[in-house]
Structures are given as C-alpha cells and as structure tokens.
N, C-alpha and C. Protein backbone atom coordinates (compact mmCIF):
# COMPACT_ATOMS: atom_id res chain seq x y z
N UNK A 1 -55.77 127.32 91.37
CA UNK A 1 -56.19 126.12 90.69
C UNK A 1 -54.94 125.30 90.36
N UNK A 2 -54.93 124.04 90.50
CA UNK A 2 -53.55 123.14 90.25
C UNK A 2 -54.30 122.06 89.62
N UNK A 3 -53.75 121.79 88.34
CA UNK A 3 -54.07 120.48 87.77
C UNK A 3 -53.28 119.75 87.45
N UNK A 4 -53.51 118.45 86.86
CA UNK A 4 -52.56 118.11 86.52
C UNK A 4 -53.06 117.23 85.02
N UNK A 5 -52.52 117.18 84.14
CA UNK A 5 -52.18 117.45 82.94
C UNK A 5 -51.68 116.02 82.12
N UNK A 6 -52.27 114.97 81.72
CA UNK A 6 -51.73 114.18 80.61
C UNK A 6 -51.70 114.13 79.15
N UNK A 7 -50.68 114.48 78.36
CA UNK A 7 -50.80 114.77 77.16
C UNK A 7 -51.14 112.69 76.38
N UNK A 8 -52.10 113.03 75.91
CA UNK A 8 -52.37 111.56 75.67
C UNK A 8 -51.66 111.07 74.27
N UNK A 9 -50.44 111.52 73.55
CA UNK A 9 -50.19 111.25 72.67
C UNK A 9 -48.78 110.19 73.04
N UNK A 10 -47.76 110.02 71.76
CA UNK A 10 -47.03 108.82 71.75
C UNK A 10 -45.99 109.57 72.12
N UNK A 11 -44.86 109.37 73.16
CA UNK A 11 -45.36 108.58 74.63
C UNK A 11 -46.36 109.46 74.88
N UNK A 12 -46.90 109.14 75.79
CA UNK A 12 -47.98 110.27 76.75
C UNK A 12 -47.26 110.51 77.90
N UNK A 13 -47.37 112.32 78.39
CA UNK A 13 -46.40 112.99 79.09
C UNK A 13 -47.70 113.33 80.10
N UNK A 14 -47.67 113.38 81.85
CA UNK A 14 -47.77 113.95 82.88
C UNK A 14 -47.31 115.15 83.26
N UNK A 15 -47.69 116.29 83.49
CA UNK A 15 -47.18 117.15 84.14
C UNK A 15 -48.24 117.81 85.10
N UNK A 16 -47.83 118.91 85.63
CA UNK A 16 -48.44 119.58 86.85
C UNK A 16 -48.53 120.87 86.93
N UNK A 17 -50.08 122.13 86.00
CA UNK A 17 -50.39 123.33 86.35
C UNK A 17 -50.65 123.84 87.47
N UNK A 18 -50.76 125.09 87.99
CA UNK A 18 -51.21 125.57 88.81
C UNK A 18 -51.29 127.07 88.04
N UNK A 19 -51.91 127.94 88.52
CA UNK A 19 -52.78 129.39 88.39
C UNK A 19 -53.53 129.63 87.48
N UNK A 20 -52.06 130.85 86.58
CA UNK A 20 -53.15 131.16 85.22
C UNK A 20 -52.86 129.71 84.35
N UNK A 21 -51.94 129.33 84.12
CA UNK A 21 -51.61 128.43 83.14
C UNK A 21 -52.51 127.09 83.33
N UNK A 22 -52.62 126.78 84.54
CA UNK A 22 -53.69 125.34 84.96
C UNK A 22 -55.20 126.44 84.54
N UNK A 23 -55.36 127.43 84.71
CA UNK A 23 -56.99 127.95 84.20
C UNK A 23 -57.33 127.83 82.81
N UNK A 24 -55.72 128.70 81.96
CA UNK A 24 -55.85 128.56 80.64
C UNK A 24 -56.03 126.91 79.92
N UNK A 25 -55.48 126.03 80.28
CA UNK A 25 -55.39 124.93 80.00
C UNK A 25 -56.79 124.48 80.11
N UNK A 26 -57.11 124.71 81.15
CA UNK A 26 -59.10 124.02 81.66
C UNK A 26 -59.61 124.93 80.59
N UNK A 27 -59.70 126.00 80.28
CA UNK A 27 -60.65 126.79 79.65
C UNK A 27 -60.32 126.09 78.08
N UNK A 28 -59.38 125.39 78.12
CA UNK A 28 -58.99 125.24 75.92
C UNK A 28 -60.03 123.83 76.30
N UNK A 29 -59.32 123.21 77.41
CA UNK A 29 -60.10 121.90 77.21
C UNK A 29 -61.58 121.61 77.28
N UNK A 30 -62.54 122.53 78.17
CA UNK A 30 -63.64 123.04 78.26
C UNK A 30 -64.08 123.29 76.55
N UNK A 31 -63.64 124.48 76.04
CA UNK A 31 -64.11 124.64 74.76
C UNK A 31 -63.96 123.64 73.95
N UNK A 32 -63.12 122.59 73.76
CA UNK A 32 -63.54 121.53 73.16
C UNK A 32 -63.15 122.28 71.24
N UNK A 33 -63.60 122.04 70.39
CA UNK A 33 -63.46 122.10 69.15
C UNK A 33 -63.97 123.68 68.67
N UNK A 34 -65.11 124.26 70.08
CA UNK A 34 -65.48 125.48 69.60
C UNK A 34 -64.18 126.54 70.12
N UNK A 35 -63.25 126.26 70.47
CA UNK A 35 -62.29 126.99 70.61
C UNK A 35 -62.27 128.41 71.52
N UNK A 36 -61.53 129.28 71.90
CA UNK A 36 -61.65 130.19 72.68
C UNK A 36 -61.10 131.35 72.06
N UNK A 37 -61.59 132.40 71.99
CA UNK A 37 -61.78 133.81 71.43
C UNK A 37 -60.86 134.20 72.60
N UNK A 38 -60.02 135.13 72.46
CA UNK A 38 -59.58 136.19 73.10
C UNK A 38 -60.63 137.18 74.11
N UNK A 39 -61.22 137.81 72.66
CA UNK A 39 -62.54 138.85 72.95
C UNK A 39 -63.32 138.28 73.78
N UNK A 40 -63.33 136.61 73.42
CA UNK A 40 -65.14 136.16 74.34
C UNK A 40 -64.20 135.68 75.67
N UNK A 41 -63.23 135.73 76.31
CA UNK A 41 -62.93 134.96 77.74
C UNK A 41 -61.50 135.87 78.30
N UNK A 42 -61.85 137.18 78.29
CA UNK A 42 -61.05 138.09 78.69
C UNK A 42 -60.11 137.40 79.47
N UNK A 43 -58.54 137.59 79.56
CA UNK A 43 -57.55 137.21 80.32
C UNK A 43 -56.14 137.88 80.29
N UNK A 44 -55.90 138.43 81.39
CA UNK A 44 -54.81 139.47 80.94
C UNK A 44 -53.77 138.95 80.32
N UNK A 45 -53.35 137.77 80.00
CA UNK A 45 -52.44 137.89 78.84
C UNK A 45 -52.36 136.30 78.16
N UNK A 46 -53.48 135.87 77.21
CA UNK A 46 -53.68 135.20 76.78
C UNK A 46 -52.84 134.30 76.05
N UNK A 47 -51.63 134.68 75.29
CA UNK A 47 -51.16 134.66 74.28
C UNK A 47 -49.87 134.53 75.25
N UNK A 48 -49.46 134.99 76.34
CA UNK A 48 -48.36 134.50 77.18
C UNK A 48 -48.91 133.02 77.55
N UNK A 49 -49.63 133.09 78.02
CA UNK A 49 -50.21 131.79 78.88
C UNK A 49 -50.32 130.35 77.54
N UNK A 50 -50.62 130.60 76.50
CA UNK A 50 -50.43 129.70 75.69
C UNK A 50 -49.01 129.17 74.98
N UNK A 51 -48.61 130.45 75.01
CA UNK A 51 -46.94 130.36 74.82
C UNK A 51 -46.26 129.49 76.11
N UNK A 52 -46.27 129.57 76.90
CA UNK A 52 -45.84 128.70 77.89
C UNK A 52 -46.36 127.28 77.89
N UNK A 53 -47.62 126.72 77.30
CA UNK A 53 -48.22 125.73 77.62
C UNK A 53 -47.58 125.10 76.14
N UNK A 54 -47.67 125.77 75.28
CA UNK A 54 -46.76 125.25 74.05
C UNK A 54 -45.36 124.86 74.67
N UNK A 55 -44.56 125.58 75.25
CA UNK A 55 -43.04 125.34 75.59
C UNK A 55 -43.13 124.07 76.53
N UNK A 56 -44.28 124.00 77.05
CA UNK A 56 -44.14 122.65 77.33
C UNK A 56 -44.77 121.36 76.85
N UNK A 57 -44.52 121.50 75.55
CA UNK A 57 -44.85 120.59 74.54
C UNK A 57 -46.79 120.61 74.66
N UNK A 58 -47.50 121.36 74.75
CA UNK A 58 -48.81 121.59 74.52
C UNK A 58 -49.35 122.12 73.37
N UNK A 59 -49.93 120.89 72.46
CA UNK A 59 -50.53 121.58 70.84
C UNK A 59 -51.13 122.18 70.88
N UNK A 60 -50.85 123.63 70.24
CA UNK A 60 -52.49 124.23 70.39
C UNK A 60 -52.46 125.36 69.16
N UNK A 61 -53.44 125.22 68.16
CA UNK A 61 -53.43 125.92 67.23
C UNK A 61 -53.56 127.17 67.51
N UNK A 62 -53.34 128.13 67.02
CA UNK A 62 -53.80 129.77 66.38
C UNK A 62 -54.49 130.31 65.08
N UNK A 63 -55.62 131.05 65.57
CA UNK A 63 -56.07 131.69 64.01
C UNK A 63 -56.75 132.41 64.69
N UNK A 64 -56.20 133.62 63.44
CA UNK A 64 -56.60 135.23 63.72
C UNK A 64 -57.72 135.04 63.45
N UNK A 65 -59.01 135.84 63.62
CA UNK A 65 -60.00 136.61 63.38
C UNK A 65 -60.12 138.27 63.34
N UNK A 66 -60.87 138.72 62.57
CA UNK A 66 -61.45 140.13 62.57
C UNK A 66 -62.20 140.49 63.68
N UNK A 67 -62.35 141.70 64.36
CA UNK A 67 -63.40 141.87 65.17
C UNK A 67 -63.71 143.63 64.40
N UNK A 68 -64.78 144.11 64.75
CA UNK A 68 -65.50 145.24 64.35
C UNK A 68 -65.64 146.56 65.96
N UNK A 69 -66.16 147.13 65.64
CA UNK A 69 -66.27 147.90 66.77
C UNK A 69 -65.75 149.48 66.83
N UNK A 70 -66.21 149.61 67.38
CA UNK A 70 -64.97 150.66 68.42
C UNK A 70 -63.76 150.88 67.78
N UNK A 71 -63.18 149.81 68.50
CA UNK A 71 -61.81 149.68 68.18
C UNK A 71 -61.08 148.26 67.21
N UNK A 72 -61.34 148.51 65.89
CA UNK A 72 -61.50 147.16 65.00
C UNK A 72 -59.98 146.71 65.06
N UNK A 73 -60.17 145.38 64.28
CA UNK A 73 -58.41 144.56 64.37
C UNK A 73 -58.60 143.56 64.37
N UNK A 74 -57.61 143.14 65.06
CA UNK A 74 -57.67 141.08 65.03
C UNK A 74 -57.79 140.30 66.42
N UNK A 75 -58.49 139.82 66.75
CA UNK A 75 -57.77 138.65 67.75
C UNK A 75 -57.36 137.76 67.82
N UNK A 76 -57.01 136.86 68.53
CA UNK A 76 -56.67 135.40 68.22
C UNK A 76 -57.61 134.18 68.89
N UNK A 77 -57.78 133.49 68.19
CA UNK A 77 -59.05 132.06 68.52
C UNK A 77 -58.00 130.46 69.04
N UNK A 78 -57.76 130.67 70.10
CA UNK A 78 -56.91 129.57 70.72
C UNK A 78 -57.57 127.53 70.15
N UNK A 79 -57.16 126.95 69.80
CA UNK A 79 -57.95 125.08 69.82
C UNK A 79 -56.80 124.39 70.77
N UNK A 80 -57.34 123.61 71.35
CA UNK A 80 -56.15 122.31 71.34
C UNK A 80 -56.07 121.77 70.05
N UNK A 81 -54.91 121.31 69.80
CA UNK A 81 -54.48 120.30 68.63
C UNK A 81 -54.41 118.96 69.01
N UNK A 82 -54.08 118.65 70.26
CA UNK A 82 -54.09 117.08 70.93
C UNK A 82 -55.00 116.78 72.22
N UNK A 83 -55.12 115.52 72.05
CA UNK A 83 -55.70 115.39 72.91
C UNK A 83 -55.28 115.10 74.54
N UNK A 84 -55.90 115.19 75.69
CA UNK A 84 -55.19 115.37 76.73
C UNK A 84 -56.27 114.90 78.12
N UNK A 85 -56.16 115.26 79.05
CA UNK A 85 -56.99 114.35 80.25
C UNK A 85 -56.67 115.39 81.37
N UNK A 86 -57.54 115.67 82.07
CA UNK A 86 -56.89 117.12 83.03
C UNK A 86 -57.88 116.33 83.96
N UNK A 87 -56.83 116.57 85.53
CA UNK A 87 -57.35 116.28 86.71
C UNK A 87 -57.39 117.42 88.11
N UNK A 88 -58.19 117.66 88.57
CA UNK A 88 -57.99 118.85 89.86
C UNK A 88 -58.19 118.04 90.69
N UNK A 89 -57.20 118.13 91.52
CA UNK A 89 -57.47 117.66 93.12
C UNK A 89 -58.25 116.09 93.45
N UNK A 90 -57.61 115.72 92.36
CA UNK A 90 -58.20 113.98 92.61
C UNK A 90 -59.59 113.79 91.89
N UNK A 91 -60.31 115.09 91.06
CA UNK A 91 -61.63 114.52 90.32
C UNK A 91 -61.06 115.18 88.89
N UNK A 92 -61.72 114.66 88.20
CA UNK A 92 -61.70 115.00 86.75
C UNK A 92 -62.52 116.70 86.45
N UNK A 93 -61.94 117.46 85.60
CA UNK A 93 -62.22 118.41 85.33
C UNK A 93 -62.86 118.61 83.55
C-alpha cells in the first residue's frame, strides 16, 4: 500500500507512505474520532508504527485503557490529533 499523506495544518506538509506505516496511517484516519484499540485491529507492532509516523511530524494522541481477560493489563487507544487528507494511487482513501 503507498499513500500519500497531507498534513493539513500551518504550513501543510506532503509526504509519501508505503507498507505498514501507509496501512497504519489509513487505519487512524478510517477510525476517525472513534480511535483504534490495539486489542480491536491486531498489528504486529503498533506502537512502532506510530512512533515513526509521529517522527515525522504526525499528531497522534495516546491513552491507555484496561482490558480484562485471560491475560489482564493495558493497551493503548491510538486518535489522530490533526487533521490530514490521504491519497492511494490517484483516488482518495
């Protein structure tokens, strides 16, 4: 997957995903305000892939949650913080 990426804030920045990082990016922007669970959109390494999208100047909040189970603890619930415009292959995504 290769997208490409306008951060719509002051200036507004262009850049260019491809793999996990262009998936992770579609999946924050997809969720929209309901945000993305760890637990609910399995990805082998979630929390890398956002770390990178941050380093390249990409807002994106964090907050823990509880989970129960099995095996209880925390996960993390990914948002965008800004807003942004994502394109694949010449159509809008």
């Amino acid at each position: 997957m290769k997208i490409e990426v306008t951060l719509l804030s002051e200036p507004s920045r262009t850049f260019e995903l491809d793999g996990r990082l262009g998936w992770t990016m579609t999946q924050l922007s997809i969720a929209g305000a309901k945000s993305v669970a760890s637990i609910e959109c399995p990805a082998p390494r979630w929390s890398a892939y956002v770390h990178k999208l941050r380093q390249r100047g990409v807002q994106i909040d964090t907050e823990m949650e509880p989970h129960h189970g099995t095996y209880p603890g925390q996960h993390a619930r990914y948002k965008l913080a800004c807003h942004v415009q994502i394109k694949a292959l010449g159509a809008e995504v």
